[in-house]
N, C-alpha and C. Protein backbone atom coordinates (compact mmCIF):
# COMPACT_ATOMS: atom_id res chain seq x y z
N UNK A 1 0.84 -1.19 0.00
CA UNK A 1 0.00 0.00 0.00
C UNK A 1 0.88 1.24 0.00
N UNK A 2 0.52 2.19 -1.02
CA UNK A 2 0.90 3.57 -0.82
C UNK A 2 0.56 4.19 0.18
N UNK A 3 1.53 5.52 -0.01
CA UNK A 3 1.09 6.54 1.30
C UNK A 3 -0.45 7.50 0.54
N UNK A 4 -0.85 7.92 1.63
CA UNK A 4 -1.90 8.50 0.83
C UNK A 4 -1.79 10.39 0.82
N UNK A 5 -2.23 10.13 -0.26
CA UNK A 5 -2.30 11.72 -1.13
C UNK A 5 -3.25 12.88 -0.68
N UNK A 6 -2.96 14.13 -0.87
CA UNK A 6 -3.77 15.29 -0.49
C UNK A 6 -5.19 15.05 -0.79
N UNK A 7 -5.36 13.81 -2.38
CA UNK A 7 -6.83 14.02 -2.78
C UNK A 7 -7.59 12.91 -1.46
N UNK A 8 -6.77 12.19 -1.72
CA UNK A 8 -7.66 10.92 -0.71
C UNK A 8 -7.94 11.73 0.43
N UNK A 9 -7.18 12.43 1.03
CA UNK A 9 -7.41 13.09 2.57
C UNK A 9 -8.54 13.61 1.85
N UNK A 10 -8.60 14.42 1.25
CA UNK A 10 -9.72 15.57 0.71
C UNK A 10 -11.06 14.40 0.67
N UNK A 11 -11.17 13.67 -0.26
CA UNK A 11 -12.45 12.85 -0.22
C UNK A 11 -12.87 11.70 1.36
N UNK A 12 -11.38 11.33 1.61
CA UNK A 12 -11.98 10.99 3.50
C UNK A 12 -12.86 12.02 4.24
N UNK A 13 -12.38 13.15 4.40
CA UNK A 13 -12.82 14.77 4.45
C UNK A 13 -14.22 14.83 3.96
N UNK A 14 -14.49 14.55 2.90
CA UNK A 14 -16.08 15.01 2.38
C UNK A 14 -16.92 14.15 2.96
N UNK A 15 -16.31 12.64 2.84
CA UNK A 15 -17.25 11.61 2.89
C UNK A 15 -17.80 12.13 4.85
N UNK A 16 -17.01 12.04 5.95
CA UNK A 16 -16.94 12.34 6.85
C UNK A 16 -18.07 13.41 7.37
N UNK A 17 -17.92 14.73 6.34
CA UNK A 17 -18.50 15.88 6.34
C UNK A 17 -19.62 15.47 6.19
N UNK A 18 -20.24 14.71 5.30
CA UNK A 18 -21.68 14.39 4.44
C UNK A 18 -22.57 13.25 5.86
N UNK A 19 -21.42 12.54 5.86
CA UNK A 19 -22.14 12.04 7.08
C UNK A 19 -22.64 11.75 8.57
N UNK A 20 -21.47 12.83 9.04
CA UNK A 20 -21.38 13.84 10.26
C UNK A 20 -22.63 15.24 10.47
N UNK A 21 -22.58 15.64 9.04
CA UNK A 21 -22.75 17.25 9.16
C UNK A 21 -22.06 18.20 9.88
N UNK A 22 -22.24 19.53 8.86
CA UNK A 22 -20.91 20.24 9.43
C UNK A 22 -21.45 20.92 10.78
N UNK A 23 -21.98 20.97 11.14
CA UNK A 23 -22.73 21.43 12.64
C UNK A 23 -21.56 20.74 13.75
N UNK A 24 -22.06 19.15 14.01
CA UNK A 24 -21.20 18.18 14.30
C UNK A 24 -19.36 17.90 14.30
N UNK A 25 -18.72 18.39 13.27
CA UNK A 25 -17.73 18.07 12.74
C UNK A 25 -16.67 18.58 13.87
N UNK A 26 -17.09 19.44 14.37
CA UNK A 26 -16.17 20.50 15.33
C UNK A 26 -15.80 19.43 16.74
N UNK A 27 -17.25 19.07 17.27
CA UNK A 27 -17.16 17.85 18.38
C UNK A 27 -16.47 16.73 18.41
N UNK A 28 -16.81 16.20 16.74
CA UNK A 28 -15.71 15.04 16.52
C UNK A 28 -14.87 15.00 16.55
N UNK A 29 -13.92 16.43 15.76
CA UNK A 29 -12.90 16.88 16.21
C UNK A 29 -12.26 16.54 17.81
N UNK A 30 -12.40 17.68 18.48
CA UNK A 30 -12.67 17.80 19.98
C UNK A 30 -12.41 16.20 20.58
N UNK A 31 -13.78 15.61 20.56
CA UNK A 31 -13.67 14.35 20.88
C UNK A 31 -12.26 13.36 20.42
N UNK A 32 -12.12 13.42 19.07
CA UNK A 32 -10.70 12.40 18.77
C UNK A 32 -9.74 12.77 19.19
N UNK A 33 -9.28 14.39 19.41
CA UNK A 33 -8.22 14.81 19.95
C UNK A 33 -8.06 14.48 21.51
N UNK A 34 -9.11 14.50 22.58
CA UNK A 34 -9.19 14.08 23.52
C UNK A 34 -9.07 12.87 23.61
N UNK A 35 -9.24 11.84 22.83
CA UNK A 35 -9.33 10.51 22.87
C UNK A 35 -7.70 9.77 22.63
N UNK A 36 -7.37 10.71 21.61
CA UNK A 36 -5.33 10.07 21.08
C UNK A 36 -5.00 10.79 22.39
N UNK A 37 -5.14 12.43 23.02
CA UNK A 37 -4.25 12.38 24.32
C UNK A 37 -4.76 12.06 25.52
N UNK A 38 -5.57 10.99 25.61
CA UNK A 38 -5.60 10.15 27.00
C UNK A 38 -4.97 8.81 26.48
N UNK A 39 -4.75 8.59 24.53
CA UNK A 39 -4.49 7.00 25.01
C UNK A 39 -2.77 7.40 24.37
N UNK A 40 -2.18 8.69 24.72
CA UNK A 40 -0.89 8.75 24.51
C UNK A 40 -0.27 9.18 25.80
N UNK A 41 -1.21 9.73 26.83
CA UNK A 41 -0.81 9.83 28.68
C UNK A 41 -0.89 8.39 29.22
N UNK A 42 -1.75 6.97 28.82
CA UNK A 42 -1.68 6.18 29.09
C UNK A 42 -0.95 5.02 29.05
N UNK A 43 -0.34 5.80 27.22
CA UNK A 43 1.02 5.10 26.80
C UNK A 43 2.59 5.28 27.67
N UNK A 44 1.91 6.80 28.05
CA UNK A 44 3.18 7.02 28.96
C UNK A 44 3.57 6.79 30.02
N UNK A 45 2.43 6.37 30.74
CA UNK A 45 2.31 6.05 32.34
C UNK A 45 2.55 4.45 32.51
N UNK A 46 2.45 3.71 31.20
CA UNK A 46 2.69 2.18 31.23
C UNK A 46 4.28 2.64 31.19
N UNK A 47 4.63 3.29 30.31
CA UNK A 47 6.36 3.81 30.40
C UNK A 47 6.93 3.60 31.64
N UNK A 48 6.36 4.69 32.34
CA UNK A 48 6.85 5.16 33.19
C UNK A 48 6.79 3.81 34.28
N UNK A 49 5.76 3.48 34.62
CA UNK A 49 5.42 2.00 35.62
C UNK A 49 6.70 0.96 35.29
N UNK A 50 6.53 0.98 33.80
CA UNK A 50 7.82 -0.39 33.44
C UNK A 50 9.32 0.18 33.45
N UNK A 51 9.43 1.34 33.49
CA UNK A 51 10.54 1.77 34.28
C UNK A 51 10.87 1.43 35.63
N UNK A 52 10.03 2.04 36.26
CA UNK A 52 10.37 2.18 37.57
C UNK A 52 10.75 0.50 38.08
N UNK A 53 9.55 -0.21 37.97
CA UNK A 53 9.54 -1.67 38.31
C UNK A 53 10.37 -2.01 37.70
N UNK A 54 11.67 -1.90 36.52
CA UNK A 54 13.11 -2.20 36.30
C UNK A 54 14.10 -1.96 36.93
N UNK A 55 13.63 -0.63 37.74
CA UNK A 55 14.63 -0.01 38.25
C UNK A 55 14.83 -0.72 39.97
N UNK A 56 13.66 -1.72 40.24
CA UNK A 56 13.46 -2.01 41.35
C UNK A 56 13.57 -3.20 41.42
N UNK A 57 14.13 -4.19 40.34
CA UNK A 57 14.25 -5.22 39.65
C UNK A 57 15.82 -5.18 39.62
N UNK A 58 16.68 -4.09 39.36
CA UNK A 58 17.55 -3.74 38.99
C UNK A 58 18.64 -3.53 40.85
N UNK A 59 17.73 -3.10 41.91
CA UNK A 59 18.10 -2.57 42.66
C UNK A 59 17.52 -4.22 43.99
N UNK A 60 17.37 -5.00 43.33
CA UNK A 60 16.94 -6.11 44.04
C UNK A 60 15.75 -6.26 45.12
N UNK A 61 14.91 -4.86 44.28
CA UNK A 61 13.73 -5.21 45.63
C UNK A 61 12.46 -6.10 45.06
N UNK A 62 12.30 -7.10 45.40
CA UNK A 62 11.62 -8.65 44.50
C UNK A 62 9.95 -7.80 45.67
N UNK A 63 9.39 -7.08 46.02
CA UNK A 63 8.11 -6.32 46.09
C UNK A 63 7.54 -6.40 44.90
N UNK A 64 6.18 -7.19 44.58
CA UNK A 64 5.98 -6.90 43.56
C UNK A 64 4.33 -6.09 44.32
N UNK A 65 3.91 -4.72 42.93
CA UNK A 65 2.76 -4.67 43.03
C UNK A 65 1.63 -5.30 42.08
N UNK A 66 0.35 -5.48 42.63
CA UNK A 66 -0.71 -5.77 42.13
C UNK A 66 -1.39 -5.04 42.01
């Protein structure tokens, strides 16, 4: 598969528009943007957890949490 082109965005774009309505379109917006940055703070906090619990792995404390 190719990468996709300005037109394809453009007709994803209409099709979206037509069946949203543009009233709507603003919320969906809103909504998806809220939705990628809770599941990219959640990506980070698994980070951060599997850090730490390496670092405590690393430092020989066999505590595990549940």
């Amino acid at each position: 598969m190719g990468k996709m082109g300005i037109w394809e965005l453009l007709v994803i774009l209409a099709i979206v528009l037509l069946i949203v309505g543009p009233k709507a379109l603003p919320k969906l917006g809103e909504s998806l943007g809220k939705t990628i940055g809770n599941f990219k703070k959640g990506l980070e906090d698994d980070e951060d957890k599997d850090k730490e619990q390496s670092k405590k792995d690393a430092a020989g404390d066999t505590d595990k949490e549940d």
